[in-house]
Protein backbone atom coordinates (compact mmCIF):
# COMPACT_ATOMS: atom_id res chain seq x y z
CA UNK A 1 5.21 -10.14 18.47
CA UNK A 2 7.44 -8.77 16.15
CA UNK A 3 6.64 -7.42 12.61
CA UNK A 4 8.33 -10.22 10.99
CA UNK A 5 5.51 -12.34 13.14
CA UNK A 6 2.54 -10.31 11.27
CA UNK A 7 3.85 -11.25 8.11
CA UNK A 8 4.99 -15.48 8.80
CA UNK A 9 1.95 -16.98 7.26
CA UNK A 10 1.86 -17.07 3.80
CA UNK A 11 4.35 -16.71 1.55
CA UNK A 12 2.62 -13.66 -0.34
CA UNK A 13 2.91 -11.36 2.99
CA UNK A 14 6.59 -13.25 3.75
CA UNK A 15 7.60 -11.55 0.24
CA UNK A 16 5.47 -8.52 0.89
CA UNK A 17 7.10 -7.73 4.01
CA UNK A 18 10.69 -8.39 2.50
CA UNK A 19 10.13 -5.89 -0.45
CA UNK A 20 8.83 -3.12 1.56
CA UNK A 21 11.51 -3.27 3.81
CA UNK A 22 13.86 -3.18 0.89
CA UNK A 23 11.71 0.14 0.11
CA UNK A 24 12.64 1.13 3.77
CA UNK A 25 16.23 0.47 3.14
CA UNK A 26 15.79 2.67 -0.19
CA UNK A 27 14.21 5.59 1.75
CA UNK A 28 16.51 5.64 4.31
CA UNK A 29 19.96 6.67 2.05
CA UNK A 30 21.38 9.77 3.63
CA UNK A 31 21.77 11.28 -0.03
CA UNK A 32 17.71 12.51 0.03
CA UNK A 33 18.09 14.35 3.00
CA UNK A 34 21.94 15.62 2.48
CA UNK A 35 21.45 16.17 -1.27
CA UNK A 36 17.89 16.82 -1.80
CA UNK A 37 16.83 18.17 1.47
CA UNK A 38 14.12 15.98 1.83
CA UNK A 39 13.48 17.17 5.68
CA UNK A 40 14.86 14.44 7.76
CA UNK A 41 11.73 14.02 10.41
CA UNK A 42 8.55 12.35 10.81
CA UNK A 43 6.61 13.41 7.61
CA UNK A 44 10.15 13.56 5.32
CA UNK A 45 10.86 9.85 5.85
CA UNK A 46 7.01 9.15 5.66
CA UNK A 47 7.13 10.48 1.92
CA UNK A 48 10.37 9.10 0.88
CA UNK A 49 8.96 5.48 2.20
CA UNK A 50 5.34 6.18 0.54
CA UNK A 51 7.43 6.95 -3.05
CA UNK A 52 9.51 3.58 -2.82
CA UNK A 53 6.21 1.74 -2.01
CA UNK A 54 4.45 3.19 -4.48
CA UNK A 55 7.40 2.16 -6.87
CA UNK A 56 7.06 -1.36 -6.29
CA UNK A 57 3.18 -1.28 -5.62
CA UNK A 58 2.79 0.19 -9.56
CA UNK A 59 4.91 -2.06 -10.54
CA UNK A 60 3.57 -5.46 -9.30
CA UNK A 61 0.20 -3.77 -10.25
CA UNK A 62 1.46 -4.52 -13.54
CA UNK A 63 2.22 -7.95 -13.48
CA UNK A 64 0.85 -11.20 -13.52
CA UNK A 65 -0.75 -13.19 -10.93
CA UNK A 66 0.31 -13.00 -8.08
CA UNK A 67 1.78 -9.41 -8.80
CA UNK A 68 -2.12 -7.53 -7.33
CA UNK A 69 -1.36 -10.53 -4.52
CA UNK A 70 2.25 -9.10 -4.04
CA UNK A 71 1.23 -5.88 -4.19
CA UNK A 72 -1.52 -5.58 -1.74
CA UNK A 73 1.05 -7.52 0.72
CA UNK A 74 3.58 -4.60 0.21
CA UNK A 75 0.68 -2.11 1.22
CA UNK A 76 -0.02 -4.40 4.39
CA UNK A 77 3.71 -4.59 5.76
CA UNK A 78 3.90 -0.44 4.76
CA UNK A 79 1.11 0.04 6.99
CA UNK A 80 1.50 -2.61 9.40
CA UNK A 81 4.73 -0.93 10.24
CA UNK A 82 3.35 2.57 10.33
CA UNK A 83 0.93 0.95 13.00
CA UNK A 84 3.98 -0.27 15.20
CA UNK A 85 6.03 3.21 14.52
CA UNK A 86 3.01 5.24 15.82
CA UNK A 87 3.24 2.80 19.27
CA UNK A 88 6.46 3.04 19.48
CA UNK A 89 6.51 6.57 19.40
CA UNK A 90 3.40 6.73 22.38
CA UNK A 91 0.80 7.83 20.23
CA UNK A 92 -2.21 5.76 22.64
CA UNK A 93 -4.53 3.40 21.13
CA UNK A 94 -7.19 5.68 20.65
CA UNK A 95 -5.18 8.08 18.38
CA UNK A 96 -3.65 5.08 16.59
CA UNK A 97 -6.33 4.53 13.88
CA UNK A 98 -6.97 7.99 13.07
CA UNK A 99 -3.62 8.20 13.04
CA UNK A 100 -3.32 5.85 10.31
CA UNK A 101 -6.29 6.07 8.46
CA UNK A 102 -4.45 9.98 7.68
CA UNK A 103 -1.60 7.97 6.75
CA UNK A 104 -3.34 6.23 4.15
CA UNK A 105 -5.14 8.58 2.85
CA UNK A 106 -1.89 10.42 2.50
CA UNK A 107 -0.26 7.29 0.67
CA UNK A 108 -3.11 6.82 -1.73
CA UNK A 109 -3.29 10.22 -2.87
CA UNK A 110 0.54 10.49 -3.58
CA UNK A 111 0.59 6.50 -5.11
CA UNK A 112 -2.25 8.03 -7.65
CA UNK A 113 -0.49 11.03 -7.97
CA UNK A 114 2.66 9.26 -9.11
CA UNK A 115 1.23 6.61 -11.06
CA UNK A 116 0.56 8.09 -14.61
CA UNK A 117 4.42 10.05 -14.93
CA UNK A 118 5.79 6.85 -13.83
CA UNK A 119 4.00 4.78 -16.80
CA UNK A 120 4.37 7.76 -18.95
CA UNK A 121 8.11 8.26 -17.59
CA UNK A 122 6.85 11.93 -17.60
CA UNK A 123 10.34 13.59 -15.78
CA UNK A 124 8.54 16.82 -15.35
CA UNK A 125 4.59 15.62 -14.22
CA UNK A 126 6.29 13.29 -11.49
CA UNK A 127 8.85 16.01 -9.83
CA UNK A 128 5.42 18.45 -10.24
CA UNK A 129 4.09 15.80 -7.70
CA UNK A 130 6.73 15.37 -5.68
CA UNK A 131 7.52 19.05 -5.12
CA UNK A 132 4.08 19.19 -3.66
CA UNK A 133 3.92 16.08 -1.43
CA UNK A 134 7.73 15.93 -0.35
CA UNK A 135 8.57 19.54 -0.14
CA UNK A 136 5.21 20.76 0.04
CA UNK A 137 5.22 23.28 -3.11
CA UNK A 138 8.96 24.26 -1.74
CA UNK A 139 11.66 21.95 -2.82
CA UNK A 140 15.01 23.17 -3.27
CA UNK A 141 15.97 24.36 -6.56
CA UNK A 142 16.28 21.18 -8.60
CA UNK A 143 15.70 18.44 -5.92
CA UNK A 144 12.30 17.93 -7.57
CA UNK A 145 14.00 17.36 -10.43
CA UNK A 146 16.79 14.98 -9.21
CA UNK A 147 14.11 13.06 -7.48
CA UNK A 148 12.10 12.48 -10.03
CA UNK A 149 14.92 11.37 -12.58
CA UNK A 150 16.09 8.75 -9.91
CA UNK A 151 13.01 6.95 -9.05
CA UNK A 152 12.16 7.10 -13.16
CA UNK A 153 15.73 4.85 -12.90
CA UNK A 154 14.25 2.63 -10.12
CA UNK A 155 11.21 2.69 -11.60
CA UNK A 156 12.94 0.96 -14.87
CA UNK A 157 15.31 -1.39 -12.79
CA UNK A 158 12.90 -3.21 -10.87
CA UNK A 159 11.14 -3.47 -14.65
CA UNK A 160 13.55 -6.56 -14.88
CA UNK A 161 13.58 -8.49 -12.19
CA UNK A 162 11.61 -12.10 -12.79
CA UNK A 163 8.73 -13.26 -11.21
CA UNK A 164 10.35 -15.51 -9.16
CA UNK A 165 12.34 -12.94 -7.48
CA UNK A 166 9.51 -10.69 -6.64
CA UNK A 167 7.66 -13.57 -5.40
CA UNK A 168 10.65 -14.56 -2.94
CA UNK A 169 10.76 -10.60 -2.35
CA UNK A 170 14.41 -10.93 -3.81
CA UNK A 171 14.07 -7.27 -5.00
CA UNK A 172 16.40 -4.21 -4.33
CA UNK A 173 16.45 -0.93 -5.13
CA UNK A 174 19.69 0.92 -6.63
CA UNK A 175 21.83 3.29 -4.26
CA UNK A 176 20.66 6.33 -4.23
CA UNK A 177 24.04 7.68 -5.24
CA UNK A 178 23.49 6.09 -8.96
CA UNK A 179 20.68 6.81 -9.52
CA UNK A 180 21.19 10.77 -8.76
CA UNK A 181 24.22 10.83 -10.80
């Protein structure tokens, strides 16, 4: 059963699973790693997902019913997917939920982390907190920065989409090359 499968029976997780792959999609521009130099493995791409999910999970936190709904789907597709990632990769069924459990843990802390400069659109508290979960305290001179400033911009776009398209998951992020520029 695919992922898509998980995900076909209500229309809360169909949208759910639609906007975190857009997140996906976001996470996976070439820019963060060329630019940035977001490291381009395992844990890289697992922090560059966990922002653009966080993105969207804040900001369907803030919205009407069925925005907590929408949001909680988003966290069940992220994670849903990092379940079928780890099997993919052989990591055995006994390491799996361990596995994950770290993963959330690791999510929540950096959502909460992220949360208040992205309300505040505090530039410098949010590249404080992604220096020390993307780069781990040793970003590249600026790329903090630049990261910051562009999911700020993201954060702001998906600010006007309606209701109706986040509840069709009709939601996309901007390309990473306009939003760093």
């Amino acid at each position: 059963m695919g992922l898509m499968g998980l995900f076909g029976r209500s229309r809360h997780e169909r949208a759910g699973f639609k906007l975190y792959g857009e997140a996906v999609r976001a996470a996976r521009e070439p820019v963060w790693f060329t630019e940035l130099g977001v490291a381009d493995h395992l844990d890289g791409r697992f922090d560059l997902v966990g922002l653009f999910a966080a993105l969207l999970i804040h900001r369907l936190g803030a919205l009407p019913a069925p925005g907590a709904a929408l949001a909680q789907a988003v966290f069940d597709a992220m994670f849903a997917d990092m379940d079928f990632n780890l099997r993919e990769l052989g990591v055995g069924d006994m390491g799996i939920a361990r596995r994950v459990r770290d993963m959330w843990e690791a999510f929540h802390g950096r959502a909460l982390a992220y949360q208040a400069p992205l309300e505040q659109g505090d530039a410098n508290g949010l590249a404080a907190a992604l220096a020390r979960n993307v780069w781990r305290g040793n970003a590249p001179a600026g790329a903090a920065d630049r990261l910051a400033t562009a999911a700020l911009r993201e954060y702001a776009h998906l600010a006007g989409f309606s209701a109706g398209a986040w509840a069709g998951g009709e939601v996309a992020f901007l390309p990473a090359a306009e939003v760093l520029a």
